[in-house]
Structures are given as structure tokens and as C-alpha cells.
C-alpha atoms as a PDB file:
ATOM      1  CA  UNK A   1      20.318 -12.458  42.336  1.00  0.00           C
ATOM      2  CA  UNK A   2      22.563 -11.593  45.440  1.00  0.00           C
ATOM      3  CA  UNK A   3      24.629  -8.453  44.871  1.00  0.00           C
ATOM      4  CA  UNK A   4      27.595  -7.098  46.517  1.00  0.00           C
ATOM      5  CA  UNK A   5      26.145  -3.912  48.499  1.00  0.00           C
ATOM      6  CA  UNK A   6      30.029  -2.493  48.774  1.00  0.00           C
ATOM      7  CA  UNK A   7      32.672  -3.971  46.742  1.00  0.00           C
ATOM      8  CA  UNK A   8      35.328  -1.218  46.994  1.00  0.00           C
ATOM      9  CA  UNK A   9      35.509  -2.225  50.644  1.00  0.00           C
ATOM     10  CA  UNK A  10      36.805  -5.390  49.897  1.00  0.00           C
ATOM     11  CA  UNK A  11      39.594  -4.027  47.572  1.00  0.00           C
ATOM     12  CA  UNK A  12      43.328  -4.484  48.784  1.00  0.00           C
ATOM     13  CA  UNK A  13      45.000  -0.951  48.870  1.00  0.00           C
ATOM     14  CA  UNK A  14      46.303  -0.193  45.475  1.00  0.00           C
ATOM     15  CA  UNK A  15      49.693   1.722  46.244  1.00  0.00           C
ATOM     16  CA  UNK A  16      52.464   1.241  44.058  1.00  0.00           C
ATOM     17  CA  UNK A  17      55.859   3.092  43.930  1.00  0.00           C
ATOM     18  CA  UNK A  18      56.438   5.409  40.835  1.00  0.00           C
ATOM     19  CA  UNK A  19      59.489   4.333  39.142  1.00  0.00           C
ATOM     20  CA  UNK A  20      61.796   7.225  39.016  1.00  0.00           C
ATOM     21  CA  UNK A  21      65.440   7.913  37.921  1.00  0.00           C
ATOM     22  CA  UNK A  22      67.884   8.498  40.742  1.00  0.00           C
ATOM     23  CA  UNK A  23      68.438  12.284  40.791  1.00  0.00           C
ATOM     24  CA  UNK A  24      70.683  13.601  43.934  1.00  0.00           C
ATOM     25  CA  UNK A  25      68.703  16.915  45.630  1.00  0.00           C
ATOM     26  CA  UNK A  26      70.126  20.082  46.182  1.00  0.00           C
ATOM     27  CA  UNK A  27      69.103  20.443  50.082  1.00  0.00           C
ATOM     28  CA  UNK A  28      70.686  18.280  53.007  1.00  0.00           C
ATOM     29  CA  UNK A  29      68.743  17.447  56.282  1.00  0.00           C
ATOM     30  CA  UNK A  30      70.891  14.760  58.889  1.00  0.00           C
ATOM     31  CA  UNK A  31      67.198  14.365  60.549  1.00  0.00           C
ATOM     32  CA  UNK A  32      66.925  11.786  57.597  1.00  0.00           C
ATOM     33  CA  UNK A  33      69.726   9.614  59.151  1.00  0.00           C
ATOM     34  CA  UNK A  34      67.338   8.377  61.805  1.00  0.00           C
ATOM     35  CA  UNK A  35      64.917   6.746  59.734  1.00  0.00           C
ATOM     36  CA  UNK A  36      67.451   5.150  57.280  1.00  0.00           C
ATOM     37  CA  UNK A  37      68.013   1.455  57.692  1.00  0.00           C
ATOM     38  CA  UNK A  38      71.113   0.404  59.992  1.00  0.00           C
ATOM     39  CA  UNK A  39      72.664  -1.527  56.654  1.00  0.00           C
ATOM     40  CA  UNK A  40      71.434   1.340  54.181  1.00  0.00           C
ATOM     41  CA  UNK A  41      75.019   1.539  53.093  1.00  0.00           C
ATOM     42  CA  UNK A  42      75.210  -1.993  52.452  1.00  0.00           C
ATOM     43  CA  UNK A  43      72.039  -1.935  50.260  1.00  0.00           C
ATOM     44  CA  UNK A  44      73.147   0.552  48.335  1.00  0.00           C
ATOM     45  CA  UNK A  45      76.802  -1.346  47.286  1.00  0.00           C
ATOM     46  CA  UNK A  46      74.266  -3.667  46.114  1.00  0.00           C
ATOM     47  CA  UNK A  47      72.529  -1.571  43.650  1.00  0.00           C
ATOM     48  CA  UNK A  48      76.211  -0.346  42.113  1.00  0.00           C
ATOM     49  CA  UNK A  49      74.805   3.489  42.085  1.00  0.00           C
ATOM     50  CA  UNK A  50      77.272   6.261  42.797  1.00  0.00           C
ATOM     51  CA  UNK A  51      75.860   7.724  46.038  1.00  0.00           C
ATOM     52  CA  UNK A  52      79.604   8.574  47.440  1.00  0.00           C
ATOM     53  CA  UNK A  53      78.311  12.662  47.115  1.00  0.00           C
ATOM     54  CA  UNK A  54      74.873  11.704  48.552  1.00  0.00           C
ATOM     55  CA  UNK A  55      73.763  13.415  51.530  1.00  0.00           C
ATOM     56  CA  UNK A  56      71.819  11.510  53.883  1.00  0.00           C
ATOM     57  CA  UNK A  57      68.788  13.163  52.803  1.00  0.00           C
ATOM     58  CA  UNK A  58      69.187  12.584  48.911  1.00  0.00           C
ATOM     59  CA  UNK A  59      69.829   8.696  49.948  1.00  0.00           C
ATOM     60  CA  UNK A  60      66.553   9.031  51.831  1.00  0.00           C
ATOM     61  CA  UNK A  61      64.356  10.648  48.980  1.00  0.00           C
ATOM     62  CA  UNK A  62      66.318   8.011  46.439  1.00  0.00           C
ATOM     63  CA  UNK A  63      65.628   4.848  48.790  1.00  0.00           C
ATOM     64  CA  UNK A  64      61.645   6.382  49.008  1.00  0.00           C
ATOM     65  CA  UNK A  65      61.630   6.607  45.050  1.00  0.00           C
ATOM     66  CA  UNK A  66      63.279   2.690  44.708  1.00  0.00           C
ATOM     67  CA  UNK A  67      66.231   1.529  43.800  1.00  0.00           C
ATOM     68  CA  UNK A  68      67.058  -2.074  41.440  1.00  0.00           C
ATOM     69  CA  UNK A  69      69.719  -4.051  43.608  1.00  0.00           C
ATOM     70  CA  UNK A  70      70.958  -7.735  43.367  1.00  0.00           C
ATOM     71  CA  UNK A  71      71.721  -7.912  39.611  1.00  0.00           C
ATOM     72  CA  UNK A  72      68.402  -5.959  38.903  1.00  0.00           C
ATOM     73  CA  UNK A  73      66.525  -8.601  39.865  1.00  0.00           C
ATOM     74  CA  UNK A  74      64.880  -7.001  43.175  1.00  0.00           C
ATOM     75  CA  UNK A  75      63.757  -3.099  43.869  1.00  0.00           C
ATOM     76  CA  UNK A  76      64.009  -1.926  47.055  1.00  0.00           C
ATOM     77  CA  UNK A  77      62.532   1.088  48.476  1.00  0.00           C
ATOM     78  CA  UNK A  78      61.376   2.730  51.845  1.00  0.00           C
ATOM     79  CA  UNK A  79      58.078   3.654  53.255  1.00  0.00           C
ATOM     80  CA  UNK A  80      58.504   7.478  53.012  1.00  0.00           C
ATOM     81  CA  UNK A  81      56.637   7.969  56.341  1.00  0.00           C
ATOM     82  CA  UNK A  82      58.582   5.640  58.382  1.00  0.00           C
ATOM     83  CA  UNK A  83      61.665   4.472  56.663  1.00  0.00           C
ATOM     84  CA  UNK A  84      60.373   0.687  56.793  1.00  0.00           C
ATOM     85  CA  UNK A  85      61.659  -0.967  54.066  1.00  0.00           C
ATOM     86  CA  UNK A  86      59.730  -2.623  50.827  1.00  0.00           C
ATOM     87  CA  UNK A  87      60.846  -4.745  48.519  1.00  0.00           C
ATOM     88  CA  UNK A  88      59.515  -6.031  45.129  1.00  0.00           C
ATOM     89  CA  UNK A  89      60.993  -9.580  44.228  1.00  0.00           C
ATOM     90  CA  UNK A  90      61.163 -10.160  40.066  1.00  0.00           C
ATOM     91  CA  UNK A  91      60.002 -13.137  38.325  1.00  0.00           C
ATOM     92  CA  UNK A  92      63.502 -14.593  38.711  1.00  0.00           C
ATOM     93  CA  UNK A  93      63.755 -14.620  41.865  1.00  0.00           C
ATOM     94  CA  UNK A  94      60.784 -16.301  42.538  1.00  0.00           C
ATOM     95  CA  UNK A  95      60.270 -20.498  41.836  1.00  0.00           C
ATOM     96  CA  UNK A  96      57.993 -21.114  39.262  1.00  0.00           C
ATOM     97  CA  UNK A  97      57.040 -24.470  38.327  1.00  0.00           C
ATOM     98  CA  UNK A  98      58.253 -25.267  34.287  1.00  0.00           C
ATOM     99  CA  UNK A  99      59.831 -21.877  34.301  1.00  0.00           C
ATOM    100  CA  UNK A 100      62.236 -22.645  31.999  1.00  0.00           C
ATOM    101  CA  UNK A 101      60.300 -24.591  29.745  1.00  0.00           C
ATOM    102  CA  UNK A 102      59.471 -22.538  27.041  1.00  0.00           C
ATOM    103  CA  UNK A 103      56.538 -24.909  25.891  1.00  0.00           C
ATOM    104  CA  UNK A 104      54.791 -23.222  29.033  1.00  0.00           C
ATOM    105  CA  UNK A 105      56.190 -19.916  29.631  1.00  0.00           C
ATOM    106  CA  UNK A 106      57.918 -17.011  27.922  1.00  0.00           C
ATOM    107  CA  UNK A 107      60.407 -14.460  29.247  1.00  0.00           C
ATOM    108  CA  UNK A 108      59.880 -11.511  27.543  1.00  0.00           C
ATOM    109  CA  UNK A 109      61.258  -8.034  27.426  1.00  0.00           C
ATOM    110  CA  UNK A 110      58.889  -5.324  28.976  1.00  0.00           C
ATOM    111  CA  UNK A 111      58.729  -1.340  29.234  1.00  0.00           C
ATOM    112  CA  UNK A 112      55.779  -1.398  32.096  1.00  0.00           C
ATOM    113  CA  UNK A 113      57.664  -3.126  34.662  1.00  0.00           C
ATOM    114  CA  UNK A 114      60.340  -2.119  36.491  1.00  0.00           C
ATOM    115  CA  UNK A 115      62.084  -5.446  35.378  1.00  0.00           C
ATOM    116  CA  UNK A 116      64.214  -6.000  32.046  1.00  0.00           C
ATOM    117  CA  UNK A 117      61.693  -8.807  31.754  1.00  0.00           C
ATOM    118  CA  UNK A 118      58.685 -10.602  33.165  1.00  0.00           C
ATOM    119  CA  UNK A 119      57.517 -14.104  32.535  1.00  0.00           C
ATOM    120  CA  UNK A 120      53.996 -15.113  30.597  1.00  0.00           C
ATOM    121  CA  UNK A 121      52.109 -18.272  31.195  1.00  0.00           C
ATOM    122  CA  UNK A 122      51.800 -19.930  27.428  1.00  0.00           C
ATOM    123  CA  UNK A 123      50.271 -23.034  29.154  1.00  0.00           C
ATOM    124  CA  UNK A 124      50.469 -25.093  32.586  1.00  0.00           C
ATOM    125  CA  UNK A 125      47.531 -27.603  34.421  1.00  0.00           C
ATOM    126  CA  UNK A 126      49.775 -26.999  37.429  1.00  0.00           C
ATOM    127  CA  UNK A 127      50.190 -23.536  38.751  1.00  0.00           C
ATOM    128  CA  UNK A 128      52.968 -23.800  41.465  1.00  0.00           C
ATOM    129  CA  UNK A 129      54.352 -20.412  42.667  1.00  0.00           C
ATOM    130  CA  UNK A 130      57.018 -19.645  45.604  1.00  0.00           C
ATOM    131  CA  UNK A 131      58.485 -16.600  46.869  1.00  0.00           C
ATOM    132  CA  UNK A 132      61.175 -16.215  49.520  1.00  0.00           C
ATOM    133  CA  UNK A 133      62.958 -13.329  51.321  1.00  0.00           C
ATOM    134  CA  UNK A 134      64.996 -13.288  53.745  1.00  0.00           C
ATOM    135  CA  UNK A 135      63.543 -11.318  56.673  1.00  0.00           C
ATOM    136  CA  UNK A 136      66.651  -8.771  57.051  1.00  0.00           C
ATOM    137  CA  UNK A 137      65.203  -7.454  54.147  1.00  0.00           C
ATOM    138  CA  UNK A 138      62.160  -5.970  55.463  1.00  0.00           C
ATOM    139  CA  UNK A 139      61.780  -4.500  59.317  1.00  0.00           C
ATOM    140  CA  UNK A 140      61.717  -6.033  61.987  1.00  0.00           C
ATOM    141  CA  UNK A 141      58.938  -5.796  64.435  1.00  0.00           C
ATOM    142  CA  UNK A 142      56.560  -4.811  61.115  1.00  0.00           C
ATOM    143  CA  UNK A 143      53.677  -5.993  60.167  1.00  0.00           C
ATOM    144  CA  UNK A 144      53.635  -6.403  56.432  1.00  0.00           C
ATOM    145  CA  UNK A 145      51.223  -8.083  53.323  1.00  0.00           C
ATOM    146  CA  UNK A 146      52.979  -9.667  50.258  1.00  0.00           C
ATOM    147  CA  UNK A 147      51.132  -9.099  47.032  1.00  0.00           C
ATOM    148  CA  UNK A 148      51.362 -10.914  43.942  1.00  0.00           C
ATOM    149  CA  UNK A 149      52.050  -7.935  40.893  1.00  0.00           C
ATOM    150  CA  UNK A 150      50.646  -9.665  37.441  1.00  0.00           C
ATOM    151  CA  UNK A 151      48.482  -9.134  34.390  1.00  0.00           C
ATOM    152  CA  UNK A 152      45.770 -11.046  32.601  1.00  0.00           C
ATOM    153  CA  UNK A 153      45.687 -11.586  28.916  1.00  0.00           C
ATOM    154  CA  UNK A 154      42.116 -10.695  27.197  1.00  0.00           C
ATOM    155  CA  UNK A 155      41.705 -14.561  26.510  1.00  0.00           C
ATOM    156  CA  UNK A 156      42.995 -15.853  29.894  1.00  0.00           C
ATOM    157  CA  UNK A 157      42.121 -19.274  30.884  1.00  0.00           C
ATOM    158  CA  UNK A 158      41.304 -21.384  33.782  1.00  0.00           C
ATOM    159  CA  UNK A 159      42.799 -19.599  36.081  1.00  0.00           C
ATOM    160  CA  UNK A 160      39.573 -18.600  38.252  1.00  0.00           C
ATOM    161  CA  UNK A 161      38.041 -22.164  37.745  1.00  0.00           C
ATOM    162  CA  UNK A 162      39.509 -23.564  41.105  1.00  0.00           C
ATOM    163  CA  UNK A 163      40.162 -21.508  44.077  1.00  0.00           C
ATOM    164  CA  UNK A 164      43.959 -20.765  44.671  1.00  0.00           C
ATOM    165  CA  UNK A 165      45.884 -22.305  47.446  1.00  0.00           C
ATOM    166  CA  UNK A 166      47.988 -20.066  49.704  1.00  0.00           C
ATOM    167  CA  UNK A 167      50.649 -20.473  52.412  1.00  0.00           C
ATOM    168  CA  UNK A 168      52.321 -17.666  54.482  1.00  0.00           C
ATOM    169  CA  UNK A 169      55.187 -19.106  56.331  1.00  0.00           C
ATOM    170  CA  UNK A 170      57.634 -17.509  58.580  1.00  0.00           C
ATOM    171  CA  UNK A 171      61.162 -19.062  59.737  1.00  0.00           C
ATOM    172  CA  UNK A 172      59.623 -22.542  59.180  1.00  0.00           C
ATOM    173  CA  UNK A 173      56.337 -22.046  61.093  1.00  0.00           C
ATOM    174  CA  UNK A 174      53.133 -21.424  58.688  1.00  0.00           C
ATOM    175  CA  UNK A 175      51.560 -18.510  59.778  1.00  0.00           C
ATOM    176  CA  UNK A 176      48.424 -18.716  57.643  1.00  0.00           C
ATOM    177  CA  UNK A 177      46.619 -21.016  55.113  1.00  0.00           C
ATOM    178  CA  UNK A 178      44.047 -19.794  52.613  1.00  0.00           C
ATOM    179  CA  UNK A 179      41.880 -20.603  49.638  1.00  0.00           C
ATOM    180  CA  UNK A 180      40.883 -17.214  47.382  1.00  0.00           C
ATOM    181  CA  UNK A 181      39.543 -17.232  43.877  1.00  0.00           C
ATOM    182  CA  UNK A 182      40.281 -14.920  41.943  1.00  0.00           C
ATOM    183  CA  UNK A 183      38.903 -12.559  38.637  1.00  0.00           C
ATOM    184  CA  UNK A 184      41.072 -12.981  35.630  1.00  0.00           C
ATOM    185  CA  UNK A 185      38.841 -12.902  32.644  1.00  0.00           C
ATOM    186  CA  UNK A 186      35.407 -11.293  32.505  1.00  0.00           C
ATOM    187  CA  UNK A 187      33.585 -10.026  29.614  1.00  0.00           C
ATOM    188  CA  UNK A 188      33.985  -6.614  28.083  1.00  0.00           C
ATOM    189  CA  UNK A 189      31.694  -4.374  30.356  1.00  0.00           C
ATOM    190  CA  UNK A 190      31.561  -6.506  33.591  1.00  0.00           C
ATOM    191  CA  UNK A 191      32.745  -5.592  36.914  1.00  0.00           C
ATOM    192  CA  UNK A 192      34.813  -8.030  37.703  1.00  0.00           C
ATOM    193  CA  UNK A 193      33.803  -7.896  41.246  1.00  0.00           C
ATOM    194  CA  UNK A 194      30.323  -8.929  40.592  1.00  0.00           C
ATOM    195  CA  UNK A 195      31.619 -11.832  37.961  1.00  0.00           C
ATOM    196  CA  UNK A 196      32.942 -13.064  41.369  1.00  0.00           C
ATOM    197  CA  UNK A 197      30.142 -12.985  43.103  1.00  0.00           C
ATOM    198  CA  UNK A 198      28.336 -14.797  40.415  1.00  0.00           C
ATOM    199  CA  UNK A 199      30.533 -17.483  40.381  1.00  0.00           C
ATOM    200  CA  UNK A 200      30.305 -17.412  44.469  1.00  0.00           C
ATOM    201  CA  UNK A 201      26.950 -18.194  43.702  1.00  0.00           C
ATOM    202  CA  UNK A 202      27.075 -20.852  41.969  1.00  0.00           C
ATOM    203  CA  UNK A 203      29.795 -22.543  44.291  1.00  0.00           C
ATOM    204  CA  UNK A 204      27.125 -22.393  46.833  1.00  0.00           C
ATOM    205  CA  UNK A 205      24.826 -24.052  44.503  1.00  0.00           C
ATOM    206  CA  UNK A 206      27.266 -26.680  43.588  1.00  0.00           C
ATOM    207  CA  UNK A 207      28.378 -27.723  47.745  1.00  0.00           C
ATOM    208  CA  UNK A 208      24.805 -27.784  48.716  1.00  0.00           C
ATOM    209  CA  UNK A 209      24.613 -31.412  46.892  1.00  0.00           C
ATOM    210  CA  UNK A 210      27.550 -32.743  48.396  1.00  0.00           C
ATOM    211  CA  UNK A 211      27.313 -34.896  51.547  1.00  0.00           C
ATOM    212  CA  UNK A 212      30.777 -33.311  52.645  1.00  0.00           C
ATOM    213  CA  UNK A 213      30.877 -30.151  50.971  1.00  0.00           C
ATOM    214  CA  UNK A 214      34.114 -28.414  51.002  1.00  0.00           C
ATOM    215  CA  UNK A 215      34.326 -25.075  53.162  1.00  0.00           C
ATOM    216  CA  UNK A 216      34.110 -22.159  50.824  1.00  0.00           C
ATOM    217  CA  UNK A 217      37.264 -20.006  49.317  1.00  0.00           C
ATOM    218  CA  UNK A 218      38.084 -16.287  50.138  1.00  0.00           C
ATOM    219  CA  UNK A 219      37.113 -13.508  47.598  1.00  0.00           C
ATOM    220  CA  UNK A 220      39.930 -11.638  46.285  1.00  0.00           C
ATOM    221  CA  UNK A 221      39.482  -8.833  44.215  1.00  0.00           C
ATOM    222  CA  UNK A 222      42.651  -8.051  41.956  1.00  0.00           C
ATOM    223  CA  UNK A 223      43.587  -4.596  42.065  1.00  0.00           C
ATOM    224  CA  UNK A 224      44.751  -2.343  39.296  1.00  0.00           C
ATOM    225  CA  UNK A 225      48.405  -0.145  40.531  1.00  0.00           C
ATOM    226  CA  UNK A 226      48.199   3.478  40.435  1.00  0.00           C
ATOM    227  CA  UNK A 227      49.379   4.473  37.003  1.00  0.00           C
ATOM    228  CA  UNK A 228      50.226   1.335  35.739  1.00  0.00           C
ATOM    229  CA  UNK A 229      48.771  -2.115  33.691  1.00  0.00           C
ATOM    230  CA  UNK A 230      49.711  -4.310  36.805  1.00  0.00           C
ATOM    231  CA  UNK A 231      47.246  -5.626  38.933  1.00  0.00           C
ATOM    232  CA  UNK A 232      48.048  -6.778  42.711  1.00  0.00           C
ATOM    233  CA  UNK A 233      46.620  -9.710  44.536  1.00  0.00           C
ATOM    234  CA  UNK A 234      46.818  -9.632  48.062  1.00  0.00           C
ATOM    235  CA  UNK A 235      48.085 -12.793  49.352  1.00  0.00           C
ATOM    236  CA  UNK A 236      48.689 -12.675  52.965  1.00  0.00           C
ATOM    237  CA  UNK A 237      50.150 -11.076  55.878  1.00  0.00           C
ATOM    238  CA  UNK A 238      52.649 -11.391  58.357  1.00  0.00           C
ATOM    239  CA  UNK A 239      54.487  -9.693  61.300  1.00  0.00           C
ATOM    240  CA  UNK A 240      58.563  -9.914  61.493  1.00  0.00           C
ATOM    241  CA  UNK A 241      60.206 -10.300  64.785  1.00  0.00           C
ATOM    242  CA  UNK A 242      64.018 -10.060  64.098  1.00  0.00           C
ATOM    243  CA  UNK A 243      66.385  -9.896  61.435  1.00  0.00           C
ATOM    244  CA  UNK A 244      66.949 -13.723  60.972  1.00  0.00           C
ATOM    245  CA  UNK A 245      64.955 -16.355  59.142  1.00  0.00           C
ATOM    246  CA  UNK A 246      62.987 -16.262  56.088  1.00  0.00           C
ATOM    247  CA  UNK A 247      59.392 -15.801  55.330  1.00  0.00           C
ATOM    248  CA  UNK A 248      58.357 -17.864  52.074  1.00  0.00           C
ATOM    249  CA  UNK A 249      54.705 -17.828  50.464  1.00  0.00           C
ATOM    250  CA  UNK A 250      53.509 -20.018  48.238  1.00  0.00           C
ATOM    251  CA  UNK A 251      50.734 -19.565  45.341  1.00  0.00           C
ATOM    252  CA  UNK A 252      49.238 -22.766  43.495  1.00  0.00           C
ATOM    253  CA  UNK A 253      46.403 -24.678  41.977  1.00  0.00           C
ATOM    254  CA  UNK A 254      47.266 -28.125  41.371  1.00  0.00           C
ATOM    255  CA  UNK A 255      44.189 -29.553  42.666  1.00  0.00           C
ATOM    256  CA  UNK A 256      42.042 -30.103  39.697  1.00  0.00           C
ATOM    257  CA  UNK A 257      44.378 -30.305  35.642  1.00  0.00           C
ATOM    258  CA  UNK A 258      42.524 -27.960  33.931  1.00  0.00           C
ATOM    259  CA  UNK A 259      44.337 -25.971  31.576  1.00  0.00           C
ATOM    260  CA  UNK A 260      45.669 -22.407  32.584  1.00  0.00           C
ATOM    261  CA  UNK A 261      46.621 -19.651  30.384  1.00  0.00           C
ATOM    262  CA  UNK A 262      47.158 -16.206  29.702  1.00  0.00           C
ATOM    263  CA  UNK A 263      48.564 -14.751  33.047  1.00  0.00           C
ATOM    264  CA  UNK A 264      51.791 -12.362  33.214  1.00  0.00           C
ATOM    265  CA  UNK A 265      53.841 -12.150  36.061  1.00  0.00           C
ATOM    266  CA  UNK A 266      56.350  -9.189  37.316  1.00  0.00           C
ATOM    267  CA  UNK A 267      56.622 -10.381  40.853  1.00  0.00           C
ATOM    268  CA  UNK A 268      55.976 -10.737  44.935  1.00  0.00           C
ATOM    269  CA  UNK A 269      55.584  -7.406  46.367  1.00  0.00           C
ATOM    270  CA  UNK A 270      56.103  -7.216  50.442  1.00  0.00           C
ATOM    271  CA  UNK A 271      55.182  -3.775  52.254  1.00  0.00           C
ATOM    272  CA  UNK A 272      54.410  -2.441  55.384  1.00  0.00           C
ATOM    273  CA  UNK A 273      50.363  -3.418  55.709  1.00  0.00           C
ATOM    274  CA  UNK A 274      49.180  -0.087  56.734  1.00  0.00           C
ATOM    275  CA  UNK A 275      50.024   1.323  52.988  1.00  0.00           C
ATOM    276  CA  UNK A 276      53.159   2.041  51.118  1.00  0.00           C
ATOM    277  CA  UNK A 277      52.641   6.147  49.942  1.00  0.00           C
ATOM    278  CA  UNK A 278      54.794   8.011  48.099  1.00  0.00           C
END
């Protein structure tokens, strides 16, 4: 049977931001002004803290560690390296198909995320998924990946038996178009990454007796967040150019109505592409 020779090397980076509580410094430093954000200040009206005794440096270090803005329904942080800016859309800001139908999914409470609450797929044959952000939100001139920050339930469902349709678009122009299956339930003991090749295998198997056999998805391997139950899939990338427009990506599986199940979802993630440290 074919193997993977390196899997690792096909991992997404797995860096997450620690969720801390916003404590002012002691020290000072204006050299921190320079890589703040020209609408910093508006940002942080947004997130109702008290920064009015901030320096610039302990608004720095807080925007680094995250801060919840919008009604608590993004979190917004800087790349500590470069002051580009990150942000982590919630559940409710994104557009879920049935959302509110609580025959299909559940908001619930959580401690893990960084959200009051998340949402958990009871049961959908349609998996429609769309995140949007309005560009001013993230650098300009950047190039950044969007993740999609979730967790599988031990009995998960359908959810890796058709590939997943992706769409990257940016101010009304798509940017990129992709097909990626993904590794959501696997027996106790297996790598996941070599599940995934299995069932690459017997794709393979499958095309090779059809006259027009479709072309074959990406392999995407979910990765598990530093410190933390999430898992991030990587769902494409894109490079802003100004502060205007909006880029929008869109995650479904509609193709074929097999049932789905057992998927938890805190959010889109976008971030700089070259890694978001801390």
C-alpha cells in the first residue's frame, strides 16, 4: 500500500493566539507607535476597553495578546513581529446554511473558545459555509490564509465522504477555486493523515472506471492549535491591495445528500501567511 513518506510537510502551520486578559504594562516605548494600525484607536472604541491610561506600548502588547470587538463577536489581534493585523470571525458572523434551525444545529455555551458560544452540526445533507470581512480589517498589501477553527465529535459523520468545495474571492473577483477532503473521524489509534491517504487510494481506484473521471481533490490535513481542542483547516490564500472591498470565502458540500454530523464550529481565522507568533 502507498504511504505518505512525509506527512508533517503537508501540515498547515498550527499558530494560534493565547487568549489572555488585558493587563496594562509598567514600561512605555513610543517606537511601538510605528507599527500600530493607522485606525488602532478606532478598533479599540470598538472593543469598549478602558485604554484612556494606555501607553502606546501597553496598546501594542494588548492588540498582540487579542482583543473581542464588535459585540464580542470578532477578536482582533496583531502579528507581534510586524503589527499586521489578524482577525478571528465567530460563528455569528459567519452564514451558515439552517443556522437557526435548531433541528440541525445547536448554539451552545463554551469555555475553550474565545467565543460566549460556538455552533454544533446536529444534522445537515447540505453543508453551506460563508465568511466575509471587509478588507480594512486586515493589511493592506499582505498576503494572508483564512483558516477554518472547528472540532470533530468522536462519532462524526459524512463529512470526509465528498471532497469540500472552496472559493476565495476578493472585491468580487474569485481568486481561487479548490476541492480538499478532509479527516474528521478516524479510528482510535490511526493517523489521520494516513486514513487520508487510504481513502486517496481508493478515489483513484474508483475514477479509473469512469470514462470522464473527475480531476482529483486536494489533501488537507486538519491541524490541532497550540494548547487548545480546536483544529484549523487551511482554506485558502489571498493578497490585499487596499483598504476597500471585501474578501468572502466560501466552504460547502452540497454535491452529493449524504448525511453530515458531528462537526463544531468557532470560526474563520485570517492571518498574515508567513505565521502568526506570539
Amino acid at each position: 500500500m502507498a504511504c505518505l513518506e512525509n506527512p508533517s510537510a503537508l501540515l498547515p502551520p498550527c499558530l494560534f493566539p493565547r487568549k489572555k486578559t488585558l493587563v496594562p504594562t509598567s514600561e512605555s516605548g513610543d517606537d511601538h507607535e510605528k507599527l500600530l494600525p493607522p485606525d488602532y484607536q478606532e478598533i479599540l472604541k470598538r472593543s469598549g476597553s478602558q485604554v484612556n491610561s494606555w501607553t502606546k506600548k501597553e496598546i501594542y502588547r494588548n492588540l498582540c495578546d487579542g482583543i473581542l470587538i464588535d459585540g464580542d463577536r470578532k477578536f482582533f489581534s496583531l502579528e507581534k513581529s510586524t503589527g499586521k493585523k489578524c482577525c478571528l470571525l465567530s460563528a455569528r458572523e459567519l452564514e451558515i446554511i439552517w443556522e437557526n434551525d435548531n433541528r440541525y444545529w445547536d448554539w451552545i455555551p463554551s469555555t475553550e473558545s474565545r467565543f460566549k458560544e460556538v455552533v454544533h452540526l446536529k444534522e445537515v445533507w447540505w453543508m453551506d459555509i460563508t465568511a466575509a470581512i471587509p478588507s480594512r480589517m486586515l493589511s493592506p498589501e499582505t498576503n494572508y490564509v483564512a483558516c477554518l477553527v472547528v472540532n470533530f465529535d468522536r462519532g462524526a459523520y459524512g463529512l470526509d465522504r465528498e471532497p469540500w468545495e472552496i472559493k476565495v474571492s476578493y472585491r468580487g473577483k474569485i481568486l481561487s477555486q479548490s476541492r480538499q477532503n478532509i479527516a474528521c473521524n478516524v479510528k482510535e489509534g490511526v493517523d489521520p493523515r494516513v486514513a487520508l491517504q487510504i481513502k486517496r487510494l481508493h478515489f483513484l481506484h474508483r475514477i479509473k472506471m469512469l470514462p470522464n473521471p473527475p480531476s482529483e481533490p486536494d489533501i488537507k490535513y486538519p491541524c490541532r492549535r497550540d494548547g487548545s481542542q480546536w483544529l484549523e483547516i487551511e482554506l485558502g490564500e489571498f493578497t490585499t491591495e487596499g483598504d476597500d472591498g471585501e474578501v468572502v470565502i466560501n466552504v460547502k458540500e452540497t454535491s452529493n445528500y449524504n448525511r453530515k454530523t458531528g462537526i463544531t464550529i468557532e470560526g474563520v481565522e485570517f492571518r498574515p501567511q508567513h505565521g502568526h507568533t506570539h
